[in-house]
C-alpha atoms as a PDB file:
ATOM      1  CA  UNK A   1     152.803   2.846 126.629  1.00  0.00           C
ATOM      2  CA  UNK A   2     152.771   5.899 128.514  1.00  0.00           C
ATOM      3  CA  UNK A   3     151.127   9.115 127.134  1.00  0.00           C
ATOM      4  CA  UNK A   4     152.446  12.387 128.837  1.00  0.00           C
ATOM      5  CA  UNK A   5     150.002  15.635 128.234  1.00  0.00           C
ATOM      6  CA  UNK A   6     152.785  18.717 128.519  1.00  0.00           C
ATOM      7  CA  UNK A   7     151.161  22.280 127.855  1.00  0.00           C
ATOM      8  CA  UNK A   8     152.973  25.301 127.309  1.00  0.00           C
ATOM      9  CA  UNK A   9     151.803  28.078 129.256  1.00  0.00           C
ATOM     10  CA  UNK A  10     153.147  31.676 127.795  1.00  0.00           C
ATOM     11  CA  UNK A  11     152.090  35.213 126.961  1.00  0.00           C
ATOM     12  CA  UNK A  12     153.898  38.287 125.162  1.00  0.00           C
ATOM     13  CA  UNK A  13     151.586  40.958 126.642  1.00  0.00           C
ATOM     14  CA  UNK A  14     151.450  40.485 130.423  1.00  0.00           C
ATOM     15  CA  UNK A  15     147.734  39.993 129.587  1.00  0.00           C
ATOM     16  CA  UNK A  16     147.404  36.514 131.774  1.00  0.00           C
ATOM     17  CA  UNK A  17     143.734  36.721 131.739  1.00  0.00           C
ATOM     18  CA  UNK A  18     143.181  37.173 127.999  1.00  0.00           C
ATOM     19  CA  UNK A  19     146.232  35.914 126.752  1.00  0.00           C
ATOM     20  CA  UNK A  20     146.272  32.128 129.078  1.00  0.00           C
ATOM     21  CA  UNK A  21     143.030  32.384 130.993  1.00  0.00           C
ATOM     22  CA  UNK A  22     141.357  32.773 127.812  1.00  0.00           C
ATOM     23  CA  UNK A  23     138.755  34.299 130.057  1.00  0.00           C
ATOM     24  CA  UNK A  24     137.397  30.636 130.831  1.00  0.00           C
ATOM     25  CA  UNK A  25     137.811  29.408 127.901  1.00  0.00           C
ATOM     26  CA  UNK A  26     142.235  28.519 128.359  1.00  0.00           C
ATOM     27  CA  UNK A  27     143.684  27.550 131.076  1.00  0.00           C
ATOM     28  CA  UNK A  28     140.840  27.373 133.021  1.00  0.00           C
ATOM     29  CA  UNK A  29     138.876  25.177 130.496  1.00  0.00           C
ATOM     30  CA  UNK A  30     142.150  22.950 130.539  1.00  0.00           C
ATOM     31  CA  UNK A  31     142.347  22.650 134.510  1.00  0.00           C
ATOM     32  CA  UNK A  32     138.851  21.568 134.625  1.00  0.00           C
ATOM     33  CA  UNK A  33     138.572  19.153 131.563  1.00  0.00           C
ATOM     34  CA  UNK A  34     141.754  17.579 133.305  1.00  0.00           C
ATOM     35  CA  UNK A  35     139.821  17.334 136.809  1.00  0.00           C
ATOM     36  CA  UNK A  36     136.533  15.878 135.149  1.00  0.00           C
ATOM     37  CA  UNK A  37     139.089  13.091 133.478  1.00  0.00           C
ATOM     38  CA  UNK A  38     141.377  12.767 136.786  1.00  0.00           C
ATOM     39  CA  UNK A  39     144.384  13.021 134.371  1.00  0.00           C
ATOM     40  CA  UNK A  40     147.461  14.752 135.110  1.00  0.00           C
ATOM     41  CA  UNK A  41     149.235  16.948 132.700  1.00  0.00           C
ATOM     42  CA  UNK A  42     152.611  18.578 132.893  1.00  0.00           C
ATOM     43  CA  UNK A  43     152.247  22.532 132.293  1.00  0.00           C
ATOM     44  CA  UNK A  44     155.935  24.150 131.089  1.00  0.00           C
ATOM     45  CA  UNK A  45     155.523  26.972 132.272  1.00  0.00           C
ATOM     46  CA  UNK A  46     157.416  30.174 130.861  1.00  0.00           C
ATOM     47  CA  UNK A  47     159.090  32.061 133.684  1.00  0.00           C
ATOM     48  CA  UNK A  48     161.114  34.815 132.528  1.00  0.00           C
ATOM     49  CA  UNK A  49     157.959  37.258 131.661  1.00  0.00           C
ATOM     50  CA  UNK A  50     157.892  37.981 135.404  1.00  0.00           C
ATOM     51  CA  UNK A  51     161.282  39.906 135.072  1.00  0.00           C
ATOM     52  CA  UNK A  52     159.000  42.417 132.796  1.00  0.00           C
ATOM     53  CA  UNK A  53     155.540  41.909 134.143  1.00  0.00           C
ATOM     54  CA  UNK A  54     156.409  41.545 137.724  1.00  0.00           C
ATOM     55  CA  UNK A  55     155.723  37.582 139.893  1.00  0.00           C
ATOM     56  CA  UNK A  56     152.596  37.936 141.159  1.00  0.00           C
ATOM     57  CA  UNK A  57     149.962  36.356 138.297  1.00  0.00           C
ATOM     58  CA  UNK A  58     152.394  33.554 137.364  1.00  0.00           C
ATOM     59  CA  UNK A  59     152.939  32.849 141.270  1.00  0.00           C
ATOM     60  CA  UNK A  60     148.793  32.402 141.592  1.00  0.00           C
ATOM     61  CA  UNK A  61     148.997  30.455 138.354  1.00  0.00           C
ATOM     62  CA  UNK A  62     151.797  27.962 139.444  1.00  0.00           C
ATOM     63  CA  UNK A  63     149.934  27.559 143.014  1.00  0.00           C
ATOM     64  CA  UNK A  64     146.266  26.703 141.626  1.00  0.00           C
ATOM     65  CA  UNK A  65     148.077  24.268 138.919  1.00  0.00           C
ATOM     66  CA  UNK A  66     150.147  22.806 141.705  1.00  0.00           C
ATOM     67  CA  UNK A  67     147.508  22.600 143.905  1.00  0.00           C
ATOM     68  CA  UNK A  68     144.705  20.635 141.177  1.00  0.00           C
ATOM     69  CA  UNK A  69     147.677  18.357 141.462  1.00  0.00           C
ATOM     70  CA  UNK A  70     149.772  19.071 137.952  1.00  0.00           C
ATOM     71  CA  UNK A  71     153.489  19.368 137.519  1.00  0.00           C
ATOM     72  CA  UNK A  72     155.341  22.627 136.868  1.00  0.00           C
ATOM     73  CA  UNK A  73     158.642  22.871 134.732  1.00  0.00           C
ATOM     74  CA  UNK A  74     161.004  25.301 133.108  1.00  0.00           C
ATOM     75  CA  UNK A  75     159.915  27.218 129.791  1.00  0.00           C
ATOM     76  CA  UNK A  76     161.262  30.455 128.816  1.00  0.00           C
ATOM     77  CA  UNK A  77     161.310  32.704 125.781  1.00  0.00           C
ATOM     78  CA  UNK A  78     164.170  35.022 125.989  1.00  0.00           C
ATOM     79  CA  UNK A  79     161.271  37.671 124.021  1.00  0.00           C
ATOM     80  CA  UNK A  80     159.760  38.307 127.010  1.00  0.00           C
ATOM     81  CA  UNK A  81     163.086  38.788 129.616  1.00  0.00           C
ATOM     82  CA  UNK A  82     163.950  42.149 131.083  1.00  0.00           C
ATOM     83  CA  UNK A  83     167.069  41.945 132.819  1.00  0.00           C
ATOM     84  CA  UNK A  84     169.929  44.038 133.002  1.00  0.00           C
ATOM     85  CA  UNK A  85     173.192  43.326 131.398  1.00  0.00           C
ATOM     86  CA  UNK A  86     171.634  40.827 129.054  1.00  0.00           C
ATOM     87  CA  UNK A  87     171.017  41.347 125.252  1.00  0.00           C
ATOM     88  CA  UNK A  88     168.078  39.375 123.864  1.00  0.00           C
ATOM     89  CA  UNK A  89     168.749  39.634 120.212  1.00  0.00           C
ATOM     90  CA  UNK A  90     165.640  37.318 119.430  1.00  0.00           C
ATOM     91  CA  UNK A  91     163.414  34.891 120.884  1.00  0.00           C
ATOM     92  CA  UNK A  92     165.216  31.884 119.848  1.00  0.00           C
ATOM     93  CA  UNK A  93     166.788  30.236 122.611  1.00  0.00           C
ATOM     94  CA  UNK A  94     169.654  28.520 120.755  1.00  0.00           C
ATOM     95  CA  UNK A  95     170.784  31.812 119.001  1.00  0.00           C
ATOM     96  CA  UNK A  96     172.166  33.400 121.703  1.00  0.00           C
ATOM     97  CA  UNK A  97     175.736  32.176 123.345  1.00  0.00           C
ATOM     98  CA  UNK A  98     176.080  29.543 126.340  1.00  0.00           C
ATOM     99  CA  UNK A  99     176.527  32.156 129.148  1.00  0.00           C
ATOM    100  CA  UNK A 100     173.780  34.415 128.178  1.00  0.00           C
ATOM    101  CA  UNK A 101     171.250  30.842 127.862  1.00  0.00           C
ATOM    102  CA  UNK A 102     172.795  30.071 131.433  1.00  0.00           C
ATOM    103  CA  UNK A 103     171.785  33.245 132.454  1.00  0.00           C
ATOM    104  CA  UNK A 104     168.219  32.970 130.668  1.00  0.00           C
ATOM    105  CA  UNK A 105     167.753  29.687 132.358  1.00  0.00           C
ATOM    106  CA  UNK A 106     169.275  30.233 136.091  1.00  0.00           C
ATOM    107  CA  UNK A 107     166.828  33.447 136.169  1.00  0.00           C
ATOM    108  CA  UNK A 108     163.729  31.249 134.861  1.00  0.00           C
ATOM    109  CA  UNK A 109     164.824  28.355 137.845  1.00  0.00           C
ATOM    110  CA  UNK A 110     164.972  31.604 140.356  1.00  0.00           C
ATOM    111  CA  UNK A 111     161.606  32.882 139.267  1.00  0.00           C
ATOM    112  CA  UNK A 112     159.720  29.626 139.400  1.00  0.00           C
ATOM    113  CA  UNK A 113     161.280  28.763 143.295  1.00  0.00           C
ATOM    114  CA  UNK A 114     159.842  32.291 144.490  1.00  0.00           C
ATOM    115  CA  UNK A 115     156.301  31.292 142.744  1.00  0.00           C
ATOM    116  CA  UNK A 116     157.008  27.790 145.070  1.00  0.00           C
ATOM    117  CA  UNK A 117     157.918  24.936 142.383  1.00  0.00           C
ATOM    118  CA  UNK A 118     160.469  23.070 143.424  1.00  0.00           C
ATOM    119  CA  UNK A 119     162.326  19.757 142.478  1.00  0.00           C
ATOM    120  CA  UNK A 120     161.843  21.759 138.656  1.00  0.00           C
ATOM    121  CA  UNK A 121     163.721  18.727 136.734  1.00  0.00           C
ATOM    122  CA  UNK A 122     162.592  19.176 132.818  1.00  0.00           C
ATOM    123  CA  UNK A 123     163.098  22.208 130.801  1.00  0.00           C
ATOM    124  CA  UNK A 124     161.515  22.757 126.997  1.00  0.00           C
ATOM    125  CA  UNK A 125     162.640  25.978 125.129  1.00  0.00           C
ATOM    126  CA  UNK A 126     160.432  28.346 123.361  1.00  0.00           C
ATOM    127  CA  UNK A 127     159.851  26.364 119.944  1.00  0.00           C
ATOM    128  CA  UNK A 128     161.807  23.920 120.964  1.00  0.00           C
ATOM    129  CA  UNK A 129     164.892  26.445 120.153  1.00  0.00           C
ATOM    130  CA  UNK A 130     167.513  24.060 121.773  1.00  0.00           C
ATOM    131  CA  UNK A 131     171.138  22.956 120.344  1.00  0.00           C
ATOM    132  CA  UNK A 132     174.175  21.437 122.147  1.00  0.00           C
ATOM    133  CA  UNK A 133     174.943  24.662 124.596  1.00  0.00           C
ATOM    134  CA  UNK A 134     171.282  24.276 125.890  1.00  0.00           C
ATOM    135  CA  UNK A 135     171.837  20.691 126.935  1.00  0.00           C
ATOM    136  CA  UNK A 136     175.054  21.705 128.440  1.00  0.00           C
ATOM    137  CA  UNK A 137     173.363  24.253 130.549  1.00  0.00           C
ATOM    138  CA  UNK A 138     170.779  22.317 131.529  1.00  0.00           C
ATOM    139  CA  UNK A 139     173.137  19.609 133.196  1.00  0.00           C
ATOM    140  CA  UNK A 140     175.144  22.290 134.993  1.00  0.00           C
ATOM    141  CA  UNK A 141     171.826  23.585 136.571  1.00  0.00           C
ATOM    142  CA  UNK A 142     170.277  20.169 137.285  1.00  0.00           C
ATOM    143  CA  UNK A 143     167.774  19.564 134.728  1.00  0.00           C
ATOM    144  CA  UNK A 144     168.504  16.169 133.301  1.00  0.00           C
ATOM    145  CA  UNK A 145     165.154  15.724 131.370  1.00  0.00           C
ATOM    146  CA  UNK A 146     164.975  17.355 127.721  1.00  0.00           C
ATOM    147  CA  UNK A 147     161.698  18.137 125.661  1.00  0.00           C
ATOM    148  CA  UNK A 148     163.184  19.864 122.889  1.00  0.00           C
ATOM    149  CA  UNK A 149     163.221  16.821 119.684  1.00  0.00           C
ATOM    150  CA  UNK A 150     160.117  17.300 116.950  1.00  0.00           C
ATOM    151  CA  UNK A 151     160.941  15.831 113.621  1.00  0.00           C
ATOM    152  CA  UNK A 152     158.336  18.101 112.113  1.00  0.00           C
ATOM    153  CA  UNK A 153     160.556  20.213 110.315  1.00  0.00           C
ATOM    154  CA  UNK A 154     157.714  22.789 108.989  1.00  0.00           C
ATOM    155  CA  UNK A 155     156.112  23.486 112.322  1.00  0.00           C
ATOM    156  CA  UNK A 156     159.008  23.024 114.894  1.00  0.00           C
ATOM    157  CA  UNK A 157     162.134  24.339 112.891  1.00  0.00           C
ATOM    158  CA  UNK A 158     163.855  25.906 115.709  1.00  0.00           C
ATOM    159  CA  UNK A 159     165.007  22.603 117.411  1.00  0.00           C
ATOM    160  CA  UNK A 160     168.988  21.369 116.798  1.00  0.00           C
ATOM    161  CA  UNK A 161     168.881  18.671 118.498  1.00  0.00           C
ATOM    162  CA  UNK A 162     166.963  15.578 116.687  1.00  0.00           C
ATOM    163  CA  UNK A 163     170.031  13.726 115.812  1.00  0.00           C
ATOM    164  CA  UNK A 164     171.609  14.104 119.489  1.00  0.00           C
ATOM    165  CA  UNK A 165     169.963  11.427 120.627  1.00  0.00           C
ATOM    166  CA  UNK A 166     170.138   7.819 119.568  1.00  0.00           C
ATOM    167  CA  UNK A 167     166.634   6.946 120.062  1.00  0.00           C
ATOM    168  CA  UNK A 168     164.572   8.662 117.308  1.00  0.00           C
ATOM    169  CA  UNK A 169     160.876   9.840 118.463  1.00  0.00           C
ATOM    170  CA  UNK A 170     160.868   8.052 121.776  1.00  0.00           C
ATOM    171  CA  UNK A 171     162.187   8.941 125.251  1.00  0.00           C
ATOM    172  CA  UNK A 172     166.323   8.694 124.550  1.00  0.00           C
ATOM    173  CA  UNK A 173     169.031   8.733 127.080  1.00  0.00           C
ATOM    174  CA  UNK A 174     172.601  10.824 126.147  1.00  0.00           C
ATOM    175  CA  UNK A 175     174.986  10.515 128.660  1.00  0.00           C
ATOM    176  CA  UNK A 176     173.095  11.566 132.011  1.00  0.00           C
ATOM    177  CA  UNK A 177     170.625  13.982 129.937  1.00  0.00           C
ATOM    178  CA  UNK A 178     167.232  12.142 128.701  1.00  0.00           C
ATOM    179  CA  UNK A 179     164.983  14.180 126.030  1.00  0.00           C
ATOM    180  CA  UNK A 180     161.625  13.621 125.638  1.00  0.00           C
ATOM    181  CA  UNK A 181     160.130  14.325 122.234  1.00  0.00           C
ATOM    182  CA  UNK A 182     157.369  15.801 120.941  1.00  0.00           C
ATOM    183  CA  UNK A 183     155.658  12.869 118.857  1.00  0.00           C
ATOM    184  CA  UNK A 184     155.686  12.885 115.663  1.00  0.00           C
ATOM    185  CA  UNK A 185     154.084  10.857 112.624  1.00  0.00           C
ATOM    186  CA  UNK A 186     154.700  10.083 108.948  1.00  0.00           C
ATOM    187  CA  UNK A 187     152.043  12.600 106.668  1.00  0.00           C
ATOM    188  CA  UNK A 188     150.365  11.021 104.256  1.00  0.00           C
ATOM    189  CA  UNK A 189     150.226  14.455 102.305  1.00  0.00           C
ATOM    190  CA  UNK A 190     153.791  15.426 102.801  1.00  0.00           C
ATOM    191  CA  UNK A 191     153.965  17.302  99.701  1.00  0.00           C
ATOM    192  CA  UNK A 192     151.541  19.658 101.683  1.00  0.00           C
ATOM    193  CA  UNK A 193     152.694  18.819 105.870  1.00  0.00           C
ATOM    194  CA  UNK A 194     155.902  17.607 105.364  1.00  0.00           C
ATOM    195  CA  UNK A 195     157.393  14.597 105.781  1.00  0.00           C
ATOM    196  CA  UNK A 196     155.833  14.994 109.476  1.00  0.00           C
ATOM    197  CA  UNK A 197     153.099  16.659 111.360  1.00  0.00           C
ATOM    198  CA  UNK A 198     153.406  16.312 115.009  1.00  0.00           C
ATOM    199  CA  UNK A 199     151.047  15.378 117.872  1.00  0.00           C
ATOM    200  CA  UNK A 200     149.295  19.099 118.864  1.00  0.00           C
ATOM    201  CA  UNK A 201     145.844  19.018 119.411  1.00  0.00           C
ATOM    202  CA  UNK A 202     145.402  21.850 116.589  1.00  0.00           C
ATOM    203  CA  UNK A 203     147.269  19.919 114.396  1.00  0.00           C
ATOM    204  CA  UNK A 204     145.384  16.526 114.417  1.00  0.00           C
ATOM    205  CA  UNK A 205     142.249  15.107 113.548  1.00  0.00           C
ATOM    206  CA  UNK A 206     140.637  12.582 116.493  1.00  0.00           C
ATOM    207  CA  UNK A 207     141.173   9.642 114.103  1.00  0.00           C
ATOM    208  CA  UNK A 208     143.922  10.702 113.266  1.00  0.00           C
ATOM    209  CA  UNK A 209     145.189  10.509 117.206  1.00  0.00           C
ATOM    210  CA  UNK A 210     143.669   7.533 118.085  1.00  0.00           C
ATOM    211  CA  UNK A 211     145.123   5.548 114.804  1.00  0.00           C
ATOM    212  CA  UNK A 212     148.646   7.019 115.655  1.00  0.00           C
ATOM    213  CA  UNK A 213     148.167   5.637 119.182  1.00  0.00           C
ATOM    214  CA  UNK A 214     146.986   2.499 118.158  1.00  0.00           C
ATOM    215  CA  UNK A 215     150.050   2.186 115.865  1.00  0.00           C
ATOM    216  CA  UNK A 216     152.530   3.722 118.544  1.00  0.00           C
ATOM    217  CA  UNK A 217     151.038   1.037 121.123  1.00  0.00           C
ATOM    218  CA  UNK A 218     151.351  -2.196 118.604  1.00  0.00           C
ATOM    219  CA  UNK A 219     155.086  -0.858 117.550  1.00  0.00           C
ATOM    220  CA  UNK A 220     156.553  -0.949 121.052  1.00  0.00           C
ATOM    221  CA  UNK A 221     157.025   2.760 121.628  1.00  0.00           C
ATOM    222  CA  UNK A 222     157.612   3.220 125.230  1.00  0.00           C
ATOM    223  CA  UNK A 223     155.488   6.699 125.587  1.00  0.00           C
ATOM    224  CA  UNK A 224     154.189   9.380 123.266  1.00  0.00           C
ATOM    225  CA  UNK A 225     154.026  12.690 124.053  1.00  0.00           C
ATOM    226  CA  UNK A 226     151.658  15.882 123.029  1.00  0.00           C
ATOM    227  CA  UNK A 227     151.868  19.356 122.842  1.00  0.00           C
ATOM    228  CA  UNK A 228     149.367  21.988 123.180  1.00  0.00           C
ATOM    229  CA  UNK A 229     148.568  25.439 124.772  1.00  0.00           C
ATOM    230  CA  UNK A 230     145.706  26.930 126.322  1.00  0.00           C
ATOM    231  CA  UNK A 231     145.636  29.241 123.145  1.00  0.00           C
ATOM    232  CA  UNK A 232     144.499  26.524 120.854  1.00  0.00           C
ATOM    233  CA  UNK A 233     141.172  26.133 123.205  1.00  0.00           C
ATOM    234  CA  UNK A 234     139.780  29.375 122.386  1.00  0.00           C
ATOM    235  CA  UNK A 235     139.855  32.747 119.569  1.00  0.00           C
ATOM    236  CA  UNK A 236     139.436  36.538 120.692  1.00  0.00           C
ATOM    237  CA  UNK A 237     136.128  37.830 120.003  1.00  0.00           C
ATOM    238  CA  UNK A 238     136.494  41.840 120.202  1.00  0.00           C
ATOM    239  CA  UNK A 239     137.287  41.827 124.482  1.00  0.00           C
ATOM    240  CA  UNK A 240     136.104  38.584 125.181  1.00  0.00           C
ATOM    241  CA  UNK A 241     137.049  34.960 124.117  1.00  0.00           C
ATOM    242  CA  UNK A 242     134.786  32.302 122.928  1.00  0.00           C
ATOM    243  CA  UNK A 243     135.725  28.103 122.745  1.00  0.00           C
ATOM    244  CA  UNK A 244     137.121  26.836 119.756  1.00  0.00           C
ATOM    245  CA  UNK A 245     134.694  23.747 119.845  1.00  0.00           C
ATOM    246  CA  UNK A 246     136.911  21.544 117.632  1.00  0.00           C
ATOM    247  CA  UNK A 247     139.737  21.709 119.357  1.00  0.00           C
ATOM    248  CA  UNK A 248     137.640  21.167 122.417  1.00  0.00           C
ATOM    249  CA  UNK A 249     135.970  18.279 121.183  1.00  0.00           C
ATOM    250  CA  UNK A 250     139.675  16.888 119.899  1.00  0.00           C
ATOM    251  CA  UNK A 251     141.088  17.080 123.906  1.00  0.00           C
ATOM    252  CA  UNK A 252     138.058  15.719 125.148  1.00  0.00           C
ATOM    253  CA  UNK A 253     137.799  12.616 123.211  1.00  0.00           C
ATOM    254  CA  UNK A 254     141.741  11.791 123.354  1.00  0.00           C
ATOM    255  CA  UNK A 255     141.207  12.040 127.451  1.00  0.00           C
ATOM    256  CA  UNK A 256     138.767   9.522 127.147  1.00  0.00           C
ATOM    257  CA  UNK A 257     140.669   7.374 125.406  1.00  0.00           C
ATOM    258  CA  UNK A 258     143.943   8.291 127.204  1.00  0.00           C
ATOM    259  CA  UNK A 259     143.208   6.154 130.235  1.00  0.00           C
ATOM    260  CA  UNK A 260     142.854   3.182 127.792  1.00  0.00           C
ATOM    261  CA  UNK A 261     146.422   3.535 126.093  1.00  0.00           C
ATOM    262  CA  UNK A 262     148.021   4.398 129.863  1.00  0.00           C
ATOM    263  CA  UNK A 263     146.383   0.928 130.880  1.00  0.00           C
END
């Protein structure tokens, strides 16, 4: 089974060193947990708050992920987008109309080839905010690979897509366009979770991530596939940051047993 680390990389402020550096203790801590493991990760990486903020932090971001040897793709969160003509009426992806997400989309693809990504293949909205005029869009600009399914309804309610698929919870093919989910497991307290929780570091015990794994592997799922951001790695402490140890701990101890399951 494969198991495919994607990170979303975003901030509302502009503030790249507080808000994604986590002065150390975000991105930074991520890039260098990653090296010490020699695991790759796929960072989505949200584009469009360079219309606002201006290119230059998120092109030194995408270079020194690039260049550690990660993969770059589209994420965008129409919040964030300054650009003329255009009416963001929220920050959900999938509320506003196909044209205006083509727009959203083309300018995100146009922003990430000036910060030198290329080949960008995969696109995952902000919280997963995707329905049937996103996956039309993505086709007509070339991105045939989906991340946008979480059956975990309570967390990740923004996503119309689930039952577009045929393949529940596993990589599924629709026509040309595949989707990769974010994994998801039955609760055993759904009463209080839902009927699922879904595979973010925050959201998971280590047992808990290494029994799901375990089960994934015996079942015959082809990969499963986890969400985090640098966010979850560390909490603001007046103007500084400092680690939040048990998510820390969590990452660690899935890397180690990552290279096990991707055996």
């Amino acid at each position: 089974m494969d198991l495919f680390l994607t990170i979303d990389v975003e901030t509302y402020t502009g503030d790249y060193e507080m808000d994604i550096y986590g002065h150390g203790k975000g991105l930074t801590y991520l890039l260098n947990i990653l090296g010490h493991f020699e695991i790759s990760a796929t960072f989505f990486i949200e584009a469009l708050g360079a219309t606002r903020w201006g290119g230059t932090k998120l092109k030194e971001m995408c270079a020194l992920i690039m260049e550690l040897g990660h993969d770059v793709q589209l994420h965008v969160h129409p919040k964030v987008a300054l650009i003329d003509g255009v009416k963001i009426k929220n920050d959900r992806l999938s509320s506003h109309n196909k044209e205006t997400q083509k727009i959203l989309m083309e300018t995100g693809l146009e922003i990430l080839d000036d910060c030198g990504v290329k080949n960008v293949i995969a696109f995952r909205s902000g919280d997963l905010a995707a329905n049937e005029d996103t996956l039309s869009v993505m086709e007509i600009l070339g991105l045939f690979l989906s991340s946008n399914r979480d059956l975990d309804k309570k967390s990740s309610i923004a996503t119309d897509i689930n039952e577009y698929f045929p393949i529940r919870n596993d990589l599924s093919q629709m026509g040309r366009m595949f989707d990769l989910p974010v994994t998801s497991f039955r609760s055993s307290l759904p009463f209080f979770d839902g009927l699922y929780r879904h595979f973010e570091i925050c959201a998971l015990g280590t047992l808990e991530m290494e029994d799901m794994l375990s089960r994934m592997v015996g079942a015959g799922y082809s990969c499963a596939t986890i969400l985090t951001h640098p966010g979850e790695y560390f909490r603001r402490n007046n103007n500084d940051t400092v680690f939040v140890s048990k998510n820390c701990k969590r990452l660690e101890r899935l890397l180690t047993s990552a290279k096990h399951v991707n055996d």
